[in-house]
C-alpha atoms as a PDB file:
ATOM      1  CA  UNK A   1      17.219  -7.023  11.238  1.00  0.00           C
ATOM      2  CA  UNK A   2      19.424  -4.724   9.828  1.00  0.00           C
ATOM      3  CA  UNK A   3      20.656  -0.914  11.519  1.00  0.00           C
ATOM      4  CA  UNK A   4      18.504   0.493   8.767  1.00  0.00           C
ATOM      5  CA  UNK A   5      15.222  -1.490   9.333  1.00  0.00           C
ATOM      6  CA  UNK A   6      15.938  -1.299  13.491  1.00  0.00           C
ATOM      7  CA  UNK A   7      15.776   2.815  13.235  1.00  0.00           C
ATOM      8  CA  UNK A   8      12.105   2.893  11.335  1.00  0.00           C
ATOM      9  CA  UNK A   9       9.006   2.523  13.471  1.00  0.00           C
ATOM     10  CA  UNK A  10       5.652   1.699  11.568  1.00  0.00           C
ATOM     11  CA  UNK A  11       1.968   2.734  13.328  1.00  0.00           C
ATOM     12  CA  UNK A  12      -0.995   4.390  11.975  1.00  0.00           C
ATOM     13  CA  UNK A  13      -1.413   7.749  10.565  1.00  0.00           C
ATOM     14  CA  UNK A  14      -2.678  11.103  11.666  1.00  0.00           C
ATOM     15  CA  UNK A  15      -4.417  13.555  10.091  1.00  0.00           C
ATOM     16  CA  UNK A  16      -0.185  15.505  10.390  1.00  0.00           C
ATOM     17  CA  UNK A  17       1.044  12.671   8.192  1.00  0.00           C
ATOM     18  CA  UNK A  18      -1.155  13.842   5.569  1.00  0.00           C
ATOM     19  CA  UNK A  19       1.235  16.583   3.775  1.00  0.00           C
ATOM     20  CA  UNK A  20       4.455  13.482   4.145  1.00  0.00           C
ATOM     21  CA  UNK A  21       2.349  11.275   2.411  1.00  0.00           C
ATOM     22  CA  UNK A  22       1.168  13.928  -0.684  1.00  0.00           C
ATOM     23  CA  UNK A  23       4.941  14.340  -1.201  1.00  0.00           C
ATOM     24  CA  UNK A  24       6.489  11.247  -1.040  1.00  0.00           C
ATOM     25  CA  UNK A  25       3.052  10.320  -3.602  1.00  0.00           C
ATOM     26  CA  UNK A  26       4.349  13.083  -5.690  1.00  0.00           C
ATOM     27  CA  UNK A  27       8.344  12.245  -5.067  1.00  0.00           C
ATOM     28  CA  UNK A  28       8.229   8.566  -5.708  1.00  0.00           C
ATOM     29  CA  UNK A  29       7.189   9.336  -9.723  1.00  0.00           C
ATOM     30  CA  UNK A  30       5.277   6.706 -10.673  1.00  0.00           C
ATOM     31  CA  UNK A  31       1.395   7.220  -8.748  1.00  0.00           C
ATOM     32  CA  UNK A  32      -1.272   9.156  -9.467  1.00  0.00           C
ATOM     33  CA  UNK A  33      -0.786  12.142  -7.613  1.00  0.00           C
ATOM     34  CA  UNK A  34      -3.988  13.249  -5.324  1.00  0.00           C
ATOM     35  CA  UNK A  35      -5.343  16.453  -3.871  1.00  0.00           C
ATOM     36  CA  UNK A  36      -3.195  17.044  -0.526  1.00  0.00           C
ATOM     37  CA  UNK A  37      -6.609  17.269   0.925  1.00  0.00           C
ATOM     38  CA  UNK A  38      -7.521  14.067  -0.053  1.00  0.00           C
ATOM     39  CA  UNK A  39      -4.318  12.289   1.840  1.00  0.00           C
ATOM     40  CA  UNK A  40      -5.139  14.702   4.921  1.00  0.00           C
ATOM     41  CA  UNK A  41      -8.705  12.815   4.579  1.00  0.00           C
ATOM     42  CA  UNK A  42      -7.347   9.895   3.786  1.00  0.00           C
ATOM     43  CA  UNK A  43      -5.094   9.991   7.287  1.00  0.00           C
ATOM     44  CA  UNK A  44      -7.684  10.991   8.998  1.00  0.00           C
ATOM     45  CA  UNK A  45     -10.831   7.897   7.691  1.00  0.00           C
ATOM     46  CA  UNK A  46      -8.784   5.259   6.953  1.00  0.00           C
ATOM     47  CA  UNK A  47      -5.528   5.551   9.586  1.00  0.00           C
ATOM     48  CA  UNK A  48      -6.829   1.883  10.363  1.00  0.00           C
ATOM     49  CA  UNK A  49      -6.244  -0.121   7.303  1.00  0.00           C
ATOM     50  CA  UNK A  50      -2.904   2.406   6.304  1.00  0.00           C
ATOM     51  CA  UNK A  51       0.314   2.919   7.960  1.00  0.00           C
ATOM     52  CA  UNK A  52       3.075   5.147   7.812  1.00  0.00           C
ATOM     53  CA  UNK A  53       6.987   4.216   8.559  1.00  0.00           C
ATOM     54  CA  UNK A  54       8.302   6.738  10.490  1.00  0.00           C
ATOM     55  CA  UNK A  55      12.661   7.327  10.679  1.00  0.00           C
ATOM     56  CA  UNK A  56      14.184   7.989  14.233  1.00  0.00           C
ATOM     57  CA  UNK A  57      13.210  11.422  13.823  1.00  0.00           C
ATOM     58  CA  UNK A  58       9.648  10.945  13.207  1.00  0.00           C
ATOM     59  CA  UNK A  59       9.589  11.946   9.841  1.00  0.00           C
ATOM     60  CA  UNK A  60       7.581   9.729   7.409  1.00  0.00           C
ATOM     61  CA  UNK A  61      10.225   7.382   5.246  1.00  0.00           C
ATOM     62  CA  UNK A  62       7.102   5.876   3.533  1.00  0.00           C
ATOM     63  CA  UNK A  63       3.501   4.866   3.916  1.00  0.00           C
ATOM     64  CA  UNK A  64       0.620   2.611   2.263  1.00  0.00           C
ATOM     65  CA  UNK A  65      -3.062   3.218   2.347  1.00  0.00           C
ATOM     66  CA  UNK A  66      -5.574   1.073   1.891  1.00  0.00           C
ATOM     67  CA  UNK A  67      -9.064   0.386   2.973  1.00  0.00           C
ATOM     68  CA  UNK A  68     -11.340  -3.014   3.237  1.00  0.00           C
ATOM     69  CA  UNK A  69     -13.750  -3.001   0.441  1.00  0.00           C
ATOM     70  CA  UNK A  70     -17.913  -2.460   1.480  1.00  0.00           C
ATOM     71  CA  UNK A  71     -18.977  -5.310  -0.465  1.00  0.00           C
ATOM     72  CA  UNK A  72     -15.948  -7.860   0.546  1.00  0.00           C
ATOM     73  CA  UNK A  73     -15.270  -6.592   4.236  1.00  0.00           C
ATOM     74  CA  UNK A  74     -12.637  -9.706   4.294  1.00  0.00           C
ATOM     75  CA  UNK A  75     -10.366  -8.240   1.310  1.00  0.00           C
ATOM     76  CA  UNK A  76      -7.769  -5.294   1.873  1.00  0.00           C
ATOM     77  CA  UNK A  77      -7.211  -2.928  -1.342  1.00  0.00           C
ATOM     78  CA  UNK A  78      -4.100  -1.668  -0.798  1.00  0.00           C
ATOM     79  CA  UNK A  79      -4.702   2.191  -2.359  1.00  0.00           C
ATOM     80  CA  UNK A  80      -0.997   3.425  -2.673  1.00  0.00           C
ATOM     81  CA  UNK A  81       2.714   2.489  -1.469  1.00  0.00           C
ATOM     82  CA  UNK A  82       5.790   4.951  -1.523  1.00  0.00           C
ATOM     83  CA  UNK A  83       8.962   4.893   0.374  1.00  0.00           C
ATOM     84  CA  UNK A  84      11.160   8.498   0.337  1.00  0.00           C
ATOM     85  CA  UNK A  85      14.058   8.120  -2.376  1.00  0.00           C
ATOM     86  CA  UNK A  86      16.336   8.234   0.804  1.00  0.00           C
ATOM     87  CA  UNK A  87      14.872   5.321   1.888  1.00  0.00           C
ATOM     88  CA  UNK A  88      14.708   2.919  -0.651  1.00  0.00           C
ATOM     89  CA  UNK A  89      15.950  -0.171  -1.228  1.00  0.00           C
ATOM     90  CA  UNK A  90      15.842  -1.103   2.341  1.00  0.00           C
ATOM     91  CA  UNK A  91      12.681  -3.581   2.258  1.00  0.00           C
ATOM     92  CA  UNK A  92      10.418  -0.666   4.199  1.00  0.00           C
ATOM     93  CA  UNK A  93       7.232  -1.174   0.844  1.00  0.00           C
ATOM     94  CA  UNK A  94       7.416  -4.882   2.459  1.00  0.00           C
ATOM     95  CA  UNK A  95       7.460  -4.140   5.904  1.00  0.00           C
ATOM     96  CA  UNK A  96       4.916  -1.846   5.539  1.00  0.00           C
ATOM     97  CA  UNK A  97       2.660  -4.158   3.979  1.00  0.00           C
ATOM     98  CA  UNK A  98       3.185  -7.147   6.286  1.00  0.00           C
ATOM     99  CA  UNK A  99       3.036  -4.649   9.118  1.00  0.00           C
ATOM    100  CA  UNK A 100      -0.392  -3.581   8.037  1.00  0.00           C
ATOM    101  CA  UNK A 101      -1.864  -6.501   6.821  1.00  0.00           C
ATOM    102  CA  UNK A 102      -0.583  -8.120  10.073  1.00  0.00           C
ATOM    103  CA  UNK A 103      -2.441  -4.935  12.327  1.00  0.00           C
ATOM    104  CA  UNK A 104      -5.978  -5.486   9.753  1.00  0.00           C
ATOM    105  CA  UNK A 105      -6.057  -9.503  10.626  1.00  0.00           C
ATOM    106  CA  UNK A 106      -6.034  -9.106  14.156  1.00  0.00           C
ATOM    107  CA  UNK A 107      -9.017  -6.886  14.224  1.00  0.00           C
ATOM    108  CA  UNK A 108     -10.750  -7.990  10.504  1.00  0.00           C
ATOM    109  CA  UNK A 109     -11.452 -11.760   9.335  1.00  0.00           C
ATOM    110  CA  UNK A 110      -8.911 -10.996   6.671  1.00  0.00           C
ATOM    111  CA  UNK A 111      -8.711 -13.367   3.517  1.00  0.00           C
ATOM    112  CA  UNK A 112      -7.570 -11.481   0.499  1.00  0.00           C
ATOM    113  CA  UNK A 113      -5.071  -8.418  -0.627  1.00  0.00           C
ATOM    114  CA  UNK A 114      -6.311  -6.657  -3.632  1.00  0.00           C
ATOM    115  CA  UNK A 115      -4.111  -4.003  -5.166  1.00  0.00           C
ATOM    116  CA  UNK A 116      -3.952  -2.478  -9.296  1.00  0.00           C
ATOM    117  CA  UNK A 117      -0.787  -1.814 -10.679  1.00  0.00           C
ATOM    118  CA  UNK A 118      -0.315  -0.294 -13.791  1.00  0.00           C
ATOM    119  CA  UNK A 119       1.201  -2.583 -16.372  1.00  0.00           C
ATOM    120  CA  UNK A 120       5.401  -1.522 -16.409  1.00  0.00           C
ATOM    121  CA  UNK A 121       5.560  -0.869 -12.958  1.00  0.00           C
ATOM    122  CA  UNK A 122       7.944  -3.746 -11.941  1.00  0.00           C
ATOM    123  CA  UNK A 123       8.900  -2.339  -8.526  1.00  0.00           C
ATOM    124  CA  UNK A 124       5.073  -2.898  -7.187  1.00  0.00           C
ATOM    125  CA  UNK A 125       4.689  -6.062  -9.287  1.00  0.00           C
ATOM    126  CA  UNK A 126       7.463  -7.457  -7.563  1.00  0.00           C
ATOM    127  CA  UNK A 127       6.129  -5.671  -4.116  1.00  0.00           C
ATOM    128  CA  UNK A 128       3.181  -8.011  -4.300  1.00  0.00           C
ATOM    129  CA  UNK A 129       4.269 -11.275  -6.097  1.00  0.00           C
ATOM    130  CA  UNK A 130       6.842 -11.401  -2.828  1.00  0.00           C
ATOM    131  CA  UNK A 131       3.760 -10.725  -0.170  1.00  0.00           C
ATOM    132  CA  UNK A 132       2.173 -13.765  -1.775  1.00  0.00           C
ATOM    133  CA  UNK A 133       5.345 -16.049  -1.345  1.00  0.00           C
ATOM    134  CA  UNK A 134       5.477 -14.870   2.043  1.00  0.00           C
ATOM    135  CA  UNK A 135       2.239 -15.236   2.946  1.00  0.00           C
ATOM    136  CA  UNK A 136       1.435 -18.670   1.111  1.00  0.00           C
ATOM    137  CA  UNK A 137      -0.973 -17.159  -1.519  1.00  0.00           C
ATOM    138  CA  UNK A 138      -1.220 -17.034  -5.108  1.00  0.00           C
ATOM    139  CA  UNK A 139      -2.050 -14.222  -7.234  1.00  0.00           C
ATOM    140  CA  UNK A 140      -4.845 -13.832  -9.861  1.00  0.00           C
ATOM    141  CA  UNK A 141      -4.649 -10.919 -12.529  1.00  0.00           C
ATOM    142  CA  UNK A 142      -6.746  -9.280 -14.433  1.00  0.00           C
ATOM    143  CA  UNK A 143      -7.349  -5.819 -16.382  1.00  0.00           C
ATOM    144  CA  UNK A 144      -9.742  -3.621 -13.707  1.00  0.00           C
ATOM    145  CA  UNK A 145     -10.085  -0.712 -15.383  1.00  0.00           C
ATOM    146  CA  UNK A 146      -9.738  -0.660 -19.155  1.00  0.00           C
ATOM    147  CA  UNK A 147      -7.865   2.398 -21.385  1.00  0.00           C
ATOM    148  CA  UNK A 148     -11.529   3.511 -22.765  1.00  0.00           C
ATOM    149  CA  UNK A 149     -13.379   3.715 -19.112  1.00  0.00           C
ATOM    150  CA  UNK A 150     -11.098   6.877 -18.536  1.00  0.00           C
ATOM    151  CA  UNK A 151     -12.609  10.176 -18.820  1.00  0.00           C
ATOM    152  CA  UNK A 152      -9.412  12.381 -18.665  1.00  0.00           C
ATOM    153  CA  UNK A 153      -8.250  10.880 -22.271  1.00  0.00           C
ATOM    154  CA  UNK A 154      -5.617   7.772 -23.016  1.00  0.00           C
ATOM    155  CA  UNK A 155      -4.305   5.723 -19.618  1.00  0.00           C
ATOM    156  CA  UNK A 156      -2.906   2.803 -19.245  1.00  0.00           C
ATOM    157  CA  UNK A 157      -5.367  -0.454 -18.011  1.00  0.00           C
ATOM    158  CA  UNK A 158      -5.464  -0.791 -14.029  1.00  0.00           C
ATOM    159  CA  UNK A 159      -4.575  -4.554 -14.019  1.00  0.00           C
ATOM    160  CA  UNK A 160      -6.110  -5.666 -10.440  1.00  0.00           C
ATOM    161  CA  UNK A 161      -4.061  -8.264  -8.387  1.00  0.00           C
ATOM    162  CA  UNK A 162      -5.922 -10.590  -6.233  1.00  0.00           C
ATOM    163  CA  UNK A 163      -3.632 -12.056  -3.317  1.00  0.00           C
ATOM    164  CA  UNK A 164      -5.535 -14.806  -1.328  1.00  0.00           C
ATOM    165  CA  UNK A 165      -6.506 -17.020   0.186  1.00  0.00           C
ATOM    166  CA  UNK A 166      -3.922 -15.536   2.800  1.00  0.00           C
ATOM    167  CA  UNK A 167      -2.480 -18.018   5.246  1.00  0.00           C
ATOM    168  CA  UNK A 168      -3.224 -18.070   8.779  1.00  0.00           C
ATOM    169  CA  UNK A 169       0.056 -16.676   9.492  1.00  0.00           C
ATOM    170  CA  UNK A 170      -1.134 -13.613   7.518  1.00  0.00           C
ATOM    171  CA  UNK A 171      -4.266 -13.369   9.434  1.00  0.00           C
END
């Protein structure tokens, strides 16, 4: 472990982390940007299946929501990942994802990460193709969420990426 993983400390969120995570959604320039009230929601219902990296001084470096899905209780959809500019390139998107899927398993029968990327947006494909090596699972694609189902006018497809079967050292 490197100086600059040793000095970040991942946990859950609180309701505070709510503003970090609306501006390091709206810093990192490639999500959709939500209502701040919806990430002060979000930290506040779904702090169990999200976490939040936190720098020696407590500020939030980066943070990934997610939440299991009602009708598949066993898969994770991992909502959003961003890592503060001055943090990237360090490996915290990973370690925030194993950290959380590791936290999930032990309290969830966990079998399957689900996550949509939108098509171009190598840094997240890459994210997940590299928790599947880890983790001894293969990936399935497909489009989620075609261009026409949008109401607010042309979008790119939500292509949804189906890690699993996870292996028992993921769960």
């Amino acid at each position: 472990m490197t100086a600059a993983q040793a000095d970040l400390h991942i946990d859950r969120p609180s309701v505070a982390d709510g503003a970090a995570f609306w501006r390091l959604a709206k810093e990192s320039g490639t999500l959709d940007l939500n209502s701040s009230y919806s990430y002060l929601l979000w930290c506040r219902d779904f702090a169990d299946t999200s976490a939040v990296a936190r720098a020696d001084d407590g500020t939030a470096a980066g943070f990934v929501t997610g939440y299991l899905r009602p009708d598949r209780p066993g898969t994770l959809l991992v909502w959003q990942v961003a890592v503060d500019p001055a943090h990237r390139g360090r490996g915290i998107a990973a370690r925030l994802l194993d950290a959380l899927t590791d936290r999930v398993a032990a309290e969830h029968t966990l079998t399957c990460v689900e996550t949509t990327i939108t098509p171009g947006n190598t840094a997240s494909e890459r994210l997940f193709t590299s928790y599947a090596a880890r983790h001894g699972a293969r990936v399935e694609r497909e489009v989620l969420f075609g261009t026409g189902l949008f109401p607010d006018g042309p979008h790119d497809p939500e292509v949804l990426y189906r890690i699993g079967p996870l292996s028992r050292s993921a769960r």
